[in-house]
C-alpha atoms as a PDB file:
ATOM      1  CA  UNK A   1     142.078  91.461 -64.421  1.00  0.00           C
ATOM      2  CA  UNK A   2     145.403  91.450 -66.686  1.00  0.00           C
ATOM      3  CA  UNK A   3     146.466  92.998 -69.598  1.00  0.00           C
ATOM      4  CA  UNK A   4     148.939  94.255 -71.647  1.00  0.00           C
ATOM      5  CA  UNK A   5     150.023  97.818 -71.354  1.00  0.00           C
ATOM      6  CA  UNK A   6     149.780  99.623 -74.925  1.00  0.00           C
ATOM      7  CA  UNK A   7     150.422 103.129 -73.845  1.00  0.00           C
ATOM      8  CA  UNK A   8     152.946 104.696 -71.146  1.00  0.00           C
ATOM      9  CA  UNK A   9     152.968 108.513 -72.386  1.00  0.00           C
ATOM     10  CA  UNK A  10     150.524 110.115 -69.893  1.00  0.00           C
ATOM     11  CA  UNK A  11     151.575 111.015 -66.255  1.00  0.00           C
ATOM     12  CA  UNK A  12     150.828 108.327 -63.835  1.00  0.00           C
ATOM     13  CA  UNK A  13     148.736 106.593 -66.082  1.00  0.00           C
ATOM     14  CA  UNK A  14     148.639 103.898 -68.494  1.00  0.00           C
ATOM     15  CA  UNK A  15     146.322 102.229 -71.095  1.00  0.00           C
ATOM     16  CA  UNK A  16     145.653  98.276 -70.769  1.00  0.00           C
ATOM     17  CA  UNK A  17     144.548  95.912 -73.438  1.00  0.00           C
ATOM     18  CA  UNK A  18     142.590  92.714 -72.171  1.00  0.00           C
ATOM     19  CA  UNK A  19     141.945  89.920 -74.422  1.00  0.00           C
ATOM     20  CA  UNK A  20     138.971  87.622 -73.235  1.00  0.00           C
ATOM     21  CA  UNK A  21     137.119  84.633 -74.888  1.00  0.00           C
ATOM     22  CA  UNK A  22     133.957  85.008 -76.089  1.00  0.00           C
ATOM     23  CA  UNK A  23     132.186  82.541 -77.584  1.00  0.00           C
ATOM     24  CA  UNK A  24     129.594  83.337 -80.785  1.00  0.00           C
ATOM     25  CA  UNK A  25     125.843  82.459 -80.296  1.00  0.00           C
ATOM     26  CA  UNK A  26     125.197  80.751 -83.669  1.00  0.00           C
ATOM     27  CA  UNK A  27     128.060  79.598 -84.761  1.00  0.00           C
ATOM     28  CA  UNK A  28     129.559  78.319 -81.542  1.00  0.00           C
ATOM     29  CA  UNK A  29     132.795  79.406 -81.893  1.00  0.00           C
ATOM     30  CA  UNK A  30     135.359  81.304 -79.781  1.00  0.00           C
ATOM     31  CA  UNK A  31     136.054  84.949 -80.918  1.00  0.00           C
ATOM     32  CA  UNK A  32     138.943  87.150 -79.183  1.00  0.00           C
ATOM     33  CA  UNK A  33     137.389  89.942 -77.595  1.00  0.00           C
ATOM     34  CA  UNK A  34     139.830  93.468 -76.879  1.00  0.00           C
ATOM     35  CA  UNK A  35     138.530  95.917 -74.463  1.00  0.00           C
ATOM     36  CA  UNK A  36     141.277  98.996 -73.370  1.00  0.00           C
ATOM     37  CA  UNK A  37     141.143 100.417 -70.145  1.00  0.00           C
ATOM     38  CA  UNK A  38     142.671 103.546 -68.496  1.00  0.00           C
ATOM     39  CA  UNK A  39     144.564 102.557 -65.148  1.00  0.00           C
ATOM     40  CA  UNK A  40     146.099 104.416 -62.623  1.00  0.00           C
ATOM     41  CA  UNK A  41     150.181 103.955 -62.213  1.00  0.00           C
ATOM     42  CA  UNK A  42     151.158 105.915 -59.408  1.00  0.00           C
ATOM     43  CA  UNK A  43     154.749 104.839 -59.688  1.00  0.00           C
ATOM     44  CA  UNK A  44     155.368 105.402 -64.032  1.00  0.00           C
ATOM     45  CA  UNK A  45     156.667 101.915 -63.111  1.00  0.00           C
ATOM     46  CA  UNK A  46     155.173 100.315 -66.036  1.00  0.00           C
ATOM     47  CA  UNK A  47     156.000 100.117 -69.980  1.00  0.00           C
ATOM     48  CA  UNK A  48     154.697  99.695 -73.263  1.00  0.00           C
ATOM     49  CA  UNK A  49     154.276  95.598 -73.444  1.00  0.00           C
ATOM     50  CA  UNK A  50     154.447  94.948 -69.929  1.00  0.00           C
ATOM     51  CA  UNK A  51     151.708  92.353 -68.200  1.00  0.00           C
ATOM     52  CA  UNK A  52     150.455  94.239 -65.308  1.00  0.00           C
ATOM     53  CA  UNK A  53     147.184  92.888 -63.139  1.00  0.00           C
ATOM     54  CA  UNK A  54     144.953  95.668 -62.349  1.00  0.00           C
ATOM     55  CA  UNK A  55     142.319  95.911 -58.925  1.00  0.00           C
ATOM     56  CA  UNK A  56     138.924  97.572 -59.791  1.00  0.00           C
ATOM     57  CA  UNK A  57     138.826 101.147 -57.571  1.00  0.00           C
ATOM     58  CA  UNK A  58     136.684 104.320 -57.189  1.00  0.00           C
ATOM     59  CA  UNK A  59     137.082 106.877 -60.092  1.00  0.00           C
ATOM     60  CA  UNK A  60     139.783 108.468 -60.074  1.00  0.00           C
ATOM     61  CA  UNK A  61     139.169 110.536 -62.781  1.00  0.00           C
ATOM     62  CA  UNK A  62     136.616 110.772 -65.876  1.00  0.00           C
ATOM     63  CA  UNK A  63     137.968 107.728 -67.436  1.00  0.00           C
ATOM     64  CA  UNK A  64     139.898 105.959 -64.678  1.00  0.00           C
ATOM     65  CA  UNK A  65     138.121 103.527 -62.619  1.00  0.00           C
ATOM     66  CA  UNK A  66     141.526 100.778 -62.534  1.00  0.00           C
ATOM     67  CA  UNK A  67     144.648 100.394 -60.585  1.00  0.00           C
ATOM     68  CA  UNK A  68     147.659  98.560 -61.209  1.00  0.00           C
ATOM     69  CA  UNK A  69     148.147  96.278 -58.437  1.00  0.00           C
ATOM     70  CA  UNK A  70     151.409  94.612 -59.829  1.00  0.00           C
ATOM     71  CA  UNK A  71     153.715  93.779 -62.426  1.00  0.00           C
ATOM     72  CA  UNK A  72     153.264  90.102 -63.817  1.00  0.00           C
ATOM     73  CA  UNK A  73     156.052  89.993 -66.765  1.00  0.00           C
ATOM     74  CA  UNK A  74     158.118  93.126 -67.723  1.00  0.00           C
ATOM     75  CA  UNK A  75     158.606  93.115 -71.613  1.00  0.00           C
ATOM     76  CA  UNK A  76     162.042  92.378 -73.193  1.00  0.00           C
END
């Protein structure tokens, strides 16, 4: 899966936004859907804006069930 990364302040963590398409029953149109997920950074390699692709993994806490596998695009 990859995101964005929208928050870098915790301690080997980070927060991801994914965008995905959805597209609405009646009307038939696409609607952006944003879901934000808690990932695990073991490095702190990663920064705010940054397009990182994350691995599903066992929890590794209450809220982390993510990895980040690698660094797609670093932000300017």
């Amino acid at each position: 899966m990859v995101g964005t990364v929208v928050s870098d302040k915790m301690d080997k963590s980070v927060t991801v936004k994914v965008e995905r398409l959805v597209k609405h029953k009646l009307y038939k149109k696409y609607i952006r859907r944003r879901t934000k997920f808690a990932a695990h950074d073991e490095n702190n390699s990663c920064g705010v804006g940054d397009k990182v692709l994350m691995t599903e993994s066992k929890p590794i806490s209450r809220t982390k069930r993510w990895r980040i596998s690698r660094i797609v695009e670093k932000a300017v």
